[in-house]
C-alpha atoms as a PDB file:
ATOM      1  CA  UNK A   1       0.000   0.000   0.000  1.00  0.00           C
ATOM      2  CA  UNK A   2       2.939   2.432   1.055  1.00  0.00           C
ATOM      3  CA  UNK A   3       4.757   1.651  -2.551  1.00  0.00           C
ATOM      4  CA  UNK A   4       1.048   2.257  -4.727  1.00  0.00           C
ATOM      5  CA  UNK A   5       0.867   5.786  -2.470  1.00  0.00           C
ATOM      6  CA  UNK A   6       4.791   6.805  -3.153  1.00  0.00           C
ATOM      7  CA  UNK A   7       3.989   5.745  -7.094  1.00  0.00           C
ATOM      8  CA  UNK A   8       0.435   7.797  -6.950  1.00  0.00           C
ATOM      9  CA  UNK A   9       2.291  10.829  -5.594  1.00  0.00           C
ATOM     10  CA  UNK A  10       4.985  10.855  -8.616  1.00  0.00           C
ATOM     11  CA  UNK A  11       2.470  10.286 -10.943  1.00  0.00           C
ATOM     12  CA  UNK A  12       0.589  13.612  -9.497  1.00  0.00           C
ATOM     13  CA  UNK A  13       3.512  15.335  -9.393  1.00  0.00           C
ATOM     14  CA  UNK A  14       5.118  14.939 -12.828  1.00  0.00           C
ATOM     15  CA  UNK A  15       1.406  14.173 -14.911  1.00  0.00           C
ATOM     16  CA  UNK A  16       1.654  18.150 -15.794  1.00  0.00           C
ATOM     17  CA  UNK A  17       5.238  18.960 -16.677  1.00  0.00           C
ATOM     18  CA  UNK A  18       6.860  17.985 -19.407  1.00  0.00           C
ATOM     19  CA  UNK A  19       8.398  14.806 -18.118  1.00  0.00           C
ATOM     20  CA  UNK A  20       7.289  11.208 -18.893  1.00  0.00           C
ATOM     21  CA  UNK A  21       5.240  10.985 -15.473  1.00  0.00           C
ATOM     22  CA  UNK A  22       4.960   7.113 -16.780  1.00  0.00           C
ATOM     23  CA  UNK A  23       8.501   6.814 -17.786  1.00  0.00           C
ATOM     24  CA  UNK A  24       9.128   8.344 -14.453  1.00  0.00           C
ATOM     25  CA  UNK A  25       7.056   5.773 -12.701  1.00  0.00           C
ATOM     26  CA  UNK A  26       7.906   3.093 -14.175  1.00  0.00           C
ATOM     27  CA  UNK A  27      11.532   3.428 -13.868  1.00  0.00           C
ATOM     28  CA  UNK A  28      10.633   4.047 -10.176  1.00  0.00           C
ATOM     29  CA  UNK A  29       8.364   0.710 -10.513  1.00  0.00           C
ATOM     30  CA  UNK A  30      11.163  -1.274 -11.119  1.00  0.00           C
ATOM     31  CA  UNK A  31      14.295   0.021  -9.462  1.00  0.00           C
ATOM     32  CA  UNK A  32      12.859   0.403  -6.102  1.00  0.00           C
ATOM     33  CA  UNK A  33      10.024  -1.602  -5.561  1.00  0.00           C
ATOM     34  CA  UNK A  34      11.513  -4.552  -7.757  1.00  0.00           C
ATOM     35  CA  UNK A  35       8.487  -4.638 -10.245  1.00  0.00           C
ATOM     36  CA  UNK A  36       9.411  -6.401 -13.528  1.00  0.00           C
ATOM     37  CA  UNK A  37       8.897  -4.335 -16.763  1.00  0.00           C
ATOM     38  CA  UNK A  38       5.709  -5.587 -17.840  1.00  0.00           C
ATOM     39  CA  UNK A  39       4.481  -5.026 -14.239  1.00  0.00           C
ATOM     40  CA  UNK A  40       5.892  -1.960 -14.005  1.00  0.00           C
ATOM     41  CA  UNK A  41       4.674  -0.423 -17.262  1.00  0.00           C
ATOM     42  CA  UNK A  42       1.135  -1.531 -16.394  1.00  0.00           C
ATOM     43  CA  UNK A  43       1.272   0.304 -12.784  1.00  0.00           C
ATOM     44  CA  UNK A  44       2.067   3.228 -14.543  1.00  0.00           C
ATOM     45  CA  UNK A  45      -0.595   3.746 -17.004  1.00  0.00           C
ATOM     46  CA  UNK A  46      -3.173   2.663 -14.475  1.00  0.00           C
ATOM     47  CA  UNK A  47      -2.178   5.475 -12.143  1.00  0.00           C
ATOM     48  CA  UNK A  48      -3.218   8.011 -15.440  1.00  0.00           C
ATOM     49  CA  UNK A  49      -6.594   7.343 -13.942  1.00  0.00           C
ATOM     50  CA  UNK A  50      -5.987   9.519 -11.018  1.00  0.00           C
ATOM     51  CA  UNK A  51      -4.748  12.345 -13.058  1.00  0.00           C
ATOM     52  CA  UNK A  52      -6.987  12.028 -15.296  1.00  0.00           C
ATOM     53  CA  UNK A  53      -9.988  12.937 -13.463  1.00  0.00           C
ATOM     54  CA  UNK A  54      -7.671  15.336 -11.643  1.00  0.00           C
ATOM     55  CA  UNK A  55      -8.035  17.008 -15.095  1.00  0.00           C
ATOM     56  CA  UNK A  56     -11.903  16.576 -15.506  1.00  0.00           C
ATOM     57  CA  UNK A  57     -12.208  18.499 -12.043  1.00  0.00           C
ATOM     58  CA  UNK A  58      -9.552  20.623 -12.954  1.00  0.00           C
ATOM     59  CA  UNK A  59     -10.993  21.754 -16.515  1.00  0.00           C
ATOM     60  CA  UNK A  60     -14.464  20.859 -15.215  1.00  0.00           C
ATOM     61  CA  UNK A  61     -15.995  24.427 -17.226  1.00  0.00           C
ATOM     62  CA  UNK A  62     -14.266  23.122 -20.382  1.00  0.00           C
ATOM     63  CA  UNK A  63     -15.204  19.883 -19.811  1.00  0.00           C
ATOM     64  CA  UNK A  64     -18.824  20.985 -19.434  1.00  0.00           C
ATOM     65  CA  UNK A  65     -18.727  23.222 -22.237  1.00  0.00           C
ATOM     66  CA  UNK A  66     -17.606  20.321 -24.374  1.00  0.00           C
ATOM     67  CA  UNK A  67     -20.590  17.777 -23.259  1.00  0.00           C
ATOM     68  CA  UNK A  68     -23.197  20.479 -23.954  1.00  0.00           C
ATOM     69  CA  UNK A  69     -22.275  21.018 -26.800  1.00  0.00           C
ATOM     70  CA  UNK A  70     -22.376  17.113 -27.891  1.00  0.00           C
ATOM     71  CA  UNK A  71     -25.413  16.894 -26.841  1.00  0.00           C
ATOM     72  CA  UNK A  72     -26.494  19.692 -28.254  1.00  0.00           C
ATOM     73  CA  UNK A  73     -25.706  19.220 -31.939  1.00  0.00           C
ATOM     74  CA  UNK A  74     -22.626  16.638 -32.414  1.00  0.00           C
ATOM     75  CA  UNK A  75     -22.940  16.806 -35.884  1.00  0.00           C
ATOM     76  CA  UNK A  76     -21.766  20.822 -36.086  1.00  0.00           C
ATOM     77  CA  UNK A  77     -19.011  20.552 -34.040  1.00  0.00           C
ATOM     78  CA  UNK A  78     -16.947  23.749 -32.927  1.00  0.00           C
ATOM     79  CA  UNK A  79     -13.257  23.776 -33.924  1.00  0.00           C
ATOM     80  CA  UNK A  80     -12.661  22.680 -30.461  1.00  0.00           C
ATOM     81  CA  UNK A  81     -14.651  19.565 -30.621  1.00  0.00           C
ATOM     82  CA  UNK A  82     -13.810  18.608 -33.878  1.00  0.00           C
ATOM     83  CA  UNK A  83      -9.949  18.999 -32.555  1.00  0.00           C
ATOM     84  CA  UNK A  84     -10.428  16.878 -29.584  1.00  0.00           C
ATOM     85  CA  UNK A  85     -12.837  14.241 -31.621  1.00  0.00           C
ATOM     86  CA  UNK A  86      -9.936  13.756 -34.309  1.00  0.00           C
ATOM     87  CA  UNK A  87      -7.074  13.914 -32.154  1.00  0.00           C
ATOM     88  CA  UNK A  88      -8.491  11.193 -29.872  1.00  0.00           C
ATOM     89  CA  UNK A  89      -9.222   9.291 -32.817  1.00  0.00           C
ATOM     90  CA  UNK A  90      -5.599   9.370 -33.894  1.00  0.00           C
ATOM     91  CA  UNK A  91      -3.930   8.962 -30.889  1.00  0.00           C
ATOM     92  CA  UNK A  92      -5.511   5.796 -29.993  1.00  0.00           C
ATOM     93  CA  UNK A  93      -4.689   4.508 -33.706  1.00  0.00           C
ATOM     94  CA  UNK A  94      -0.956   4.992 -32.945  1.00  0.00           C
ATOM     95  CA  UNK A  95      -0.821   4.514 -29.285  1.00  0.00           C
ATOM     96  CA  UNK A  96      -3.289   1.225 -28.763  1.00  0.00           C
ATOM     97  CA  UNK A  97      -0.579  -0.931 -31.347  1.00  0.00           C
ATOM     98  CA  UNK A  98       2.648   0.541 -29.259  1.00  0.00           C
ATOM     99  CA  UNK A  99       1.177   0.155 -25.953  1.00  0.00           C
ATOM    100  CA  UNK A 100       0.419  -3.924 -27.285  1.00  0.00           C
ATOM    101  CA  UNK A 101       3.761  -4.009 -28.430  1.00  0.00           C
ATOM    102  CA  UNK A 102       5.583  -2.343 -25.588  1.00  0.00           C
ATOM    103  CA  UNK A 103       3.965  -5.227 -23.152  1.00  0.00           C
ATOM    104  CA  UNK A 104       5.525  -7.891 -25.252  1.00  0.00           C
ATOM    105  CA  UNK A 105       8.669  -5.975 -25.534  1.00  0.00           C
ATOM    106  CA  UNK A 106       8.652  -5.728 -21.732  1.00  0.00           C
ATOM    107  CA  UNK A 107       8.278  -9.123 -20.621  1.00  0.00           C
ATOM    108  CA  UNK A 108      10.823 -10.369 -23.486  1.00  0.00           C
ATOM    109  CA  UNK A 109      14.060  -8.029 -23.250  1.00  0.00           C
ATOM    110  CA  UNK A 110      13.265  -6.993 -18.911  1.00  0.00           C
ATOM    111  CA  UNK A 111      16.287  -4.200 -18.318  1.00  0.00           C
ATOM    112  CA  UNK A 112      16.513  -3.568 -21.873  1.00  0.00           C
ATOM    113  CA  UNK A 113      13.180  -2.188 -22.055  1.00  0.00           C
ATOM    114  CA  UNK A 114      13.637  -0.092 -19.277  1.00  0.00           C
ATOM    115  CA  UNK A 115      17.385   0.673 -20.960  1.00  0.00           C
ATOM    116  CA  UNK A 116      14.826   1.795 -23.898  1.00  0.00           C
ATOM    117  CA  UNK A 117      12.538   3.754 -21.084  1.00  0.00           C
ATOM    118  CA  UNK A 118      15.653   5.736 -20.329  1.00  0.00           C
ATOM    119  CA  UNK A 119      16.490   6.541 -24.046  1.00  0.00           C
ATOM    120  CA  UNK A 120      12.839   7.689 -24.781  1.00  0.00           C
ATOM    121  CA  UNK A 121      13.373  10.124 -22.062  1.00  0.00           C
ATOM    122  CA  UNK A 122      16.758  11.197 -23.465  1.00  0.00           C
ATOM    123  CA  UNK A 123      14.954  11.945 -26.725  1.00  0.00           C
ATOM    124  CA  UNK A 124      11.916  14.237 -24.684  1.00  0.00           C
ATOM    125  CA  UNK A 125      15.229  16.103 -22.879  1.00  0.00           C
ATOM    126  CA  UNK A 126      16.364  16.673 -26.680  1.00  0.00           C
ATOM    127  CA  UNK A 127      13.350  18.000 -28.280  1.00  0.00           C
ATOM    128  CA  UNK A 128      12.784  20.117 -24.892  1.00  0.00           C
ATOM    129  CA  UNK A 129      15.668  22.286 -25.139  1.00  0.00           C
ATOM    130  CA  UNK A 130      14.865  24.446 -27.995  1.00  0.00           C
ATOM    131  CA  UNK A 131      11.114  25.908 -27.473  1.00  0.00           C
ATOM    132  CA  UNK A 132       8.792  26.770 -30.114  1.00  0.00           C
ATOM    133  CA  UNK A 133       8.089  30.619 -29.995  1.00  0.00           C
ATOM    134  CA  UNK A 134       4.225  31.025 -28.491  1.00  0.00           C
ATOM    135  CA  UNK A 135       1.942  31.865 -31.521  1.00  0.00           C
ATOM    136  CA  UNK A 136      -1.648  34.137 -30.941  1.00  0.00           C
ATOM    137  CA  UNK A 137      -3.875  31.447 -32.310  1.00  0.00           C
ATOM    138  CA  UNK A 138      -6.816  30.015 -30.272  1.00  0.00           C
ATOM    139  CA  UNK A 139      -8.965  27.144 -30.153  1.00  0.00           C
ATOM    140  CA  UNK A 140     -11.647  28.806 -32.204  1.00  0.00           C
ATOM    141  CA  UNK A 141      -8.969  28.798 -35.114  1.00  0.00           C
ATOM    142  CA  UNK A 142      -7.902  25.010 -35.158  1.00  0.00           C
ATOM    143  CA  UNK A 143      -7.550  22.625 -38.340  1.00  0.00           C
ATOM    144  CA  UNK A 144      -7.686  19.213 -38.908  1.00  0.00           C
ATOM    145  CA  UNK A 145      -3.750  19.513 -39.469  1.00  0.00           C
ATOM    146  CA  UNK A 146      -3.741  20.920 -35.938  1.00  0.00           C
ATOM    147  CA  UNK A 147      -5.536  17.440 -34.586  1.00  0.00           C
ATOM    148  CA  UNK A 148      -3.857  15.267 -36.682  1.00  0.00           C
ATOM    149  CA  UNK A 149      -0.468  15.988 -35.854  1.00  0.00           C
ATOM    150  CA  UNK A 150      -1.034  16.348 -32.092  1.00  0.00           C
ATOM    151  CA  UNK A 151      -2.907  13.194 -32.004  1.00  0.00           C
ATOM    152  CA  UNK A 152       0.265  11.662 -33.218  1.00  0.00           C
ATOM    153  CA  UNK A 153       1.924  13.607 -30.822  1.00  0.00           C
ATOM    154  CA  UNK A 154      -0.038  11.677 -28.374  1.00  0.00           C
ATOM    155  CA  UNK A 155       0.265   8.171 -29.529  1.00  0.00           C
ATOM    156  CA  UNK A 156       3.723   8.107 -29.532  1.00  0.00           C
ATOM    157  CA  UNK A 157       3.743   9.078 -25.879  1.00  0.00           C
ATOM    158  CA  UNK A 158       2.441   5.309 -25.422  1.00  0.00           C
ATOM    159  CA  UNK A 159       6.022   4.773 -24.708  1.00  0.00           C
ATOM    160  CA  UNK A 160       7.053   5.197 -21.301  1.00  0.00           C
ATOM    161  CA  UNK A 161       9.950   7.853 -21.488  1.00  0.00           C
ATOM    162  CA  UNK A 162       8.394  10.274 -23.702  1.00  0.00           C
ATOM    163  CA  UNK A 163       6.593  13.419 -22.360  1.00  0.00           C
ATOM    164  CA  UNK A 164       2.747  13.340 -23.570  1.00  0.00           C
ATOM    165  CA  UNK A 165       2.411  17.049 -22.215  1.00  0.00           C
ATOM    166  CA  UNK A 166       5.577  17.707 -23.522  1.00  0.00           C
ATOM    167  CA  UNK A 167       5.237  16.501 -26.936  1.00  0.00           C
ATOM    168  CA  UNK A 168       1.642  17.541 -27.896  1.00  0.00           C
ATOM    169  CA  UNK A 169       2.115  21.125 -26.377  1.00  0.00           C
ATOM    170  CA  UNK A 170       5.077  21.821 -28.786  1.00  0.00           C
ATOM    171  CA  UNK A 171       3.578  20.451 -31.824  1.00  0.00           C
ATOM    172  CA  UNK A 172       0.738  23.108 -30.557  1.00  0.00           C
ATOM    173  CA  UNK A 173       3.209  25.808 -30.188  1.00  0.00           C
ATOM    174  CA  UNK A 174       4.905  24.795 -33.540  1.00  0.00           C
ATOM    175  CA  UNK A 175       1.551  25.458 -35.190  1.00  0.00           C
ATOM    176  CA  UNK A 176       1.634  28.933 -33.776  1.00  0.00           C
ATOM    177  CA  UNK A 177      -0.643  28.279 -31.363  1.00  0.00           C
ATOM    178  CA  UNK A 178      -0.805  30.657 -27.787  1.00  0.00           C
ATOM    179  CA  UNK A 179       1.138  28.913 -24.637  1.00  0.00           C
ATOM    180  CA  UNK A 180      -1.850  29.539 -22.361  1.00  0.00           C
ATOM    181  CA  UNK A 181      -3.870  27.703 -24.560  1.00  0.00           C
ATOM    182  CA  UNK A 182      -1.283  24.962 -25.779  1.00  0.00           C
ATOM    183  CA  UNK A 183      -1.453  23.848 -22.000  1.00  0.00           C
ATOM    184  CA  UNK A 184      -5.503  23.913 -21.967  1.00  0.00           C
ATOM    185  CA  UNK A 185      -5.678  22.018 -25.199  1.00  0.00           C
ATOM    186  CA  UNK A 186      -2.978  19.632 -24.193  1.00  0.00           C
ATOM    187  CA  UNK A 187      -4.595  18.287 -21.021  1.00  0.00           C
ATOM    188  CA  UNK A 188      -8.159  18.427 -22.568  1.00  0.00           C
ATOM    189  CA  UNK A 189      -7.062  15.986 -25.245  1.00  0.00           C
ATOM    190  CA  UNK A 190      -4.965  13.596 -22.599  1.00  0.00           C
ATOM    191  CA  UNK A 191      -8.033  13.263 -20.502  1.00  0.00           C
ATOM    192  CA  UNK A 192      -9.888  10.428 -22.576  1.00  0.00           C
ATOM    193  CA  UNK A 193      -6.377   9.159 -23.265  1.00  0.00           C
ATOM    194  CA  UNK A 194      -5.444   8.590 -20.194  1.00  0.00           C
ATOM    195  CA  UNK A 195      -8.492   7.215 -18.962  1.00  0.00           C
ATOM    196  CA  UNK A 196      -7.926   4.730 -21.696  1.00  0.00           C
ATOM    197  CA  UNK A 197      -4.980   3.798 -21.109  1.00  0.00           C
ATOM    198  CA  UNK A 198      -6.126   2.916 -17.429  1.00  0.00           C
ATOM    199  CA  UNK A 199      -8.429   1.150 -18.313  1.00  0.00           C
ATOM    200  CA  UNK A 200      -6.691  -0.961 -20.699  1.00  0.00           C
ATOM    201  CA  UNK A 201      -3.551  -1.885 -18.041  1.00  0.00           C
ATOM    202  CA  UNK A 202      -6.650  -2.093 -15.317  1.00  0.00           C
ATOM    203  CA  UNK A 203      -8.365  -4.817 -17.293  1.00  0.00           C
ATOM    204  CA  UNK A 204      -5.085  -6.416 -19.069  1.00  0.00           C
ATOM    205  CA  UNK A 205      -3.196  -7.029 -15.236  1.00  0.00           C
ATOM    206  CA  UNK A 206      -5.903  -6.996 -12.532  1.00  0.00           C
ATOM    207  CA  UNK A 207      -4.262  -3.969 -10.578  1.00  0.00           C
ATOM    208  CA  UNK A 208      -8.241  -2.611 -10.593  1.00  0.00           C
ATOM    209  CA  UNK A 209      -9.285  -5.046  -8.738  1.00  0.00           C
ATOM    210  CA  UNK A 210      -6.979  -4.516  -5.759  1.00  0.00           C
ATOM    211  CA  UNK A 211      -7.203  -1.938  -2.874  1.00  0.00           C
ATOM    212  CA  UNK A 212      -2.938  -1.380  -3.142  1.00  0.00           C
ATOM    213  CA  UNK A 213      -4.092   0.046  -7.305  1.00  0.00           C
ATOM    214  CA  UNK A 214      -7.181   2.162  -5.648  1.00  0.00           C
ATOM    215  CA  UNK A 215      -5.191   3.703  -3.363  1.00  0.00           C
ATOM    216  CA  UNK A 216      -2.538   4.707  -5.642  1.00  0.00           C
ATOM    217  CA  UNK A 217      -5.050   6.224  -8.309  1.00  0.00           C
ATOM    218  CA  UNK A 218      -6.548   8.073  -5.441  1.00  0.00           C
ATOM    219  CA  UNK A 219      -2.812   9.632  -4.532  1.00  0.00           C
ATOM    220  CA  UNK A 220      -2.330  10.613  -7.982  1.00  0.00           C
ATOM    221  CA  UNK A 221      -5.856  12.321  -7.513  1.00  0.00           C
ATOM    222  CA  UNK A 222      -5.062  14.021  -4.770  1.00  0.00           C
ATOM    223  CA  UNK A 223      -2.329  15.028  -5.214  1.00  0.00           C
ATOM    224  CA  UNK A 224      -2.302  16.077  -9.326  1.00  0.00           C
ATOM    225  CA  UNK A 225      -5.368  17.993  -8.529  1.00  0.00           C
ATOM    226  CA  UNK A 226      -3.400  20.215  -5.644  1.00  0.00           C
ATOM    227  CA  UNK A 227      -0.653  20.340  -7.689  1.00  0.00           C
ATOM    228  CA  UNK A 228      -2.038  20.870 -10.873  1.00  0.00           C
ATOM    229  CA  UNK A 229      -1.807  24.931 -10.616  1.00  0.00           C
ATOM    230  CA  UNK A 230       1.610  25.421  -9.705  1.00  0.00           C
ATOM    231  CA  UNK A 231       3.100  22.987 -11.203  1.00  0.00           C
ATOM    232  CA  UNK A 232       1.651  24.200 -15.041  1.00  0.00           C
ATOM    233  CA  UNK A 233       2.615  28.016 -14.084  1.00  0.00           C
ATOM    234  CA  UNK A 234       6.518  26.021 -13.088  1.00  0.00           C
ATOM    235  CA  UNK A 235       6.269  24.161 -16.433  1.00  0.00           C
ATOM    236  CA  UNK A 236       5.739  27.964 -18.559  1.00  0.00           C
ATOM    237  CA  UNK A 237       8.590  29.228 -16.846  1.00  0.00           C
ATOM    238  CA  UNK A 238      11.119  26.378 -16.758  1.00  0.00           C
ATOM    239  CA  UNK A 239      12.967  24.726 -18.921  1.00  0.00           C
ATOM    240  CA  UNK A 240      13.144  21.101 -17.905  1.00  0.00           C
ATOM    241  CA  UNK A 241      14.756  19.550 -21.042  1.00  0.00           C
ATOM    242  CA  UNK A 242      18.105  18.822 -19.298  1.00  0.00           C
ATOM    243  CA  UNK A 243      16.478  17.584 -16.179  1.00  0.00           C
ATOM    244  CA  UNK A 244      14.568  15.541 -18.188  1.00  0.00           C
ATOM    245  CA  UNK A 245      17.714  14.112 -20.065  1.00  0.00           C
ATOM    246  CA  UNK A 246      19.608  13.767 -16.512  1.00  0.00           C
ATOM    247  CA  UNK A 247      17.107  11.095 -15.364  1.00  0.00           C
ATOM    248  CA  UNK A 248      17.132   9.094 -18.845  1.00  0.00           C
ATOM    249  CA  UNK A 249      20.756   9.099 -18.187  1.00  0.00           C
ATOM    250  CA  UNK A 250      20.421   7.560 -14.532  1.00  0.00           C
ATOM    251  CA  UNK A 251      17.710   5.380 -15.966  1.00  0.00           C
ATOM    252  CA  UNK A 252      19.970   3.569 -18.814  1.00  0.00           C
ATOM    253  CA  UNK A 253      22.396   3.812 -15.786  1.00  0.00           C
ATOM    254  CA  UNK A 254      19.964   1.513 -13.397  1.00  0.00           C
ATOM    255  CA  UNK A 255      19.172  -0.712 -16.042  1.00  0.00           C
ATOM    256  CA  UNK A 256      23.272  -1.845 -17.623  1.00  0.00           C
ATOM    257  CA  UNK A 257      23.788  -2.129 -13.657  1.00  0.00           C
ATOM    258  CA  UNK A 258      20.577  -4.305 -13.027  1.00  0.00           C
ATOM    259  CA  UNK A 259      21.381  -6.420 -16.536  1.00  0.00           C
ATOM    260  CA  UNK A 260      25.386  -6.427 -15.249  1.00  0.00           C
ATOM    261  CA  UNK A 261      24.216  -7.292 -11.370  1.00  0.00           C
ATOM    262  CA  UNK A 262      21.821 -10.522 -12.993  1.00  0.00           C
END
């Protein structure tokens, strides 16, 4: 129960900047708590479900906005919707076959997947550390292009390592899109994403049917949605690229020790 709580509270913590919160827990998974890869990877995207909702609460006026207004008349959907409808779409296209092929990959290969964990994160360090200039476009302006591309965004961040937030807020930025909003359309789009992804590592290893996975979901509640303020106004001010890159580096590090050490 203590390890699920320590796990919930990184997940809360590092959901909203741009570090892999599951690269960061699942490294943490399996180097202190002795989880195997497969294990470990699944622990992580369950705790998304915490966060997640942290988000619905979080955005709840969005969120509301958004269900009116599919109720209302889904088949004239506002930029907005149409962006989150596509995006969605795309990301689970990408990210459903690499989060299959990351749990075979896991329980084949053991420290070299989390060798690979460490390299992802290496790779969200290096696209970090030169930031888009913030556009002055809004979400009443968005394009198909706009979905598409951070939908992909989003897939790819099925791999533990690299930085969903990270990723689809500087594809949003690259399309000259305004930070303030980058952030709000970022989380927005990772909240049926990560309530996927939950779902799918809830139902695929049991951990929702125990009261140790409960408890760390409700953690990563608690504590993303207290967190959730300060540590997005940190995340427009900071540049975390090298930090980011530092803990790849120590993760690769853990794993040729733990594949020397076996």
């Amino acid at each position: 129960m203590i390890e699920s709580a320590l796990l919930g509270l990184l997940q809360g913590l590092t959901e909203w900047l741009p570090v892999s919160s599951q690269g960061v827990v699942t490294a943490a998974s399996a180097f202190l708590f002795d989880y195997d890869a497969s294990d470990a990877v699944a622990v992580a995207l369950w705790l998304h479900v915490g966060t997640s909702l942290a988000a619905v609460v979080a955005f709840r006026r969005e969120v509301a906005g958004i269900a009116r207004e599919l109720l209302r008349d889904p088949m004239h959907p506002s930029p907005l919707l149409a962006f989150l409808a596509v995006g969605t779409v795309v990301s689970a296209v990408v990210g459903l076959p690499l989060l299959l092929l990351l749990d075979d990959l896991s329980g084949a290969f053991g420290a070299g997947a989390m060798a690979l964990v460490g390299a992802l994160m290496v790779a969200t360090g290096a696209v970090q550390v030169r930031r888009p200039i913030s556009g002055t476009r809004d979400r009443t302006g968005l394009s198909l292009l706009d979905a598409v591309l951070t939908g992909l965004a989003q897939g790819l961040a099925a791999l533990p390592g690299l930085s969903r937030s990270g990723l689809t807020v500087a594809v949003l930025l690259g399309r000259r899109v305004e930070r303030s909003e980058a952030l709000v359309l970022s989380f927005l789009l990772g909240i049926p994403a990560g309530l996927a992804a939950a779902l799918f590592a809830g139902l695929d290893s049991g951990v929702l049917r125990t009261a140790e996975g409960l408890a760390g979901a409700a953690v990563a509640f608690v504590v993303g949605l207290a967190s959730i303020k300060v540590l997005l106004a940190l995340a427009r001010r900071v540049n975390l690229a090298f930090f980011v890159a530092l803990v790849g580096v120590a993760v690769i590090g853990g794993a040729v020790f733990e594949a020397v050490a076996g």
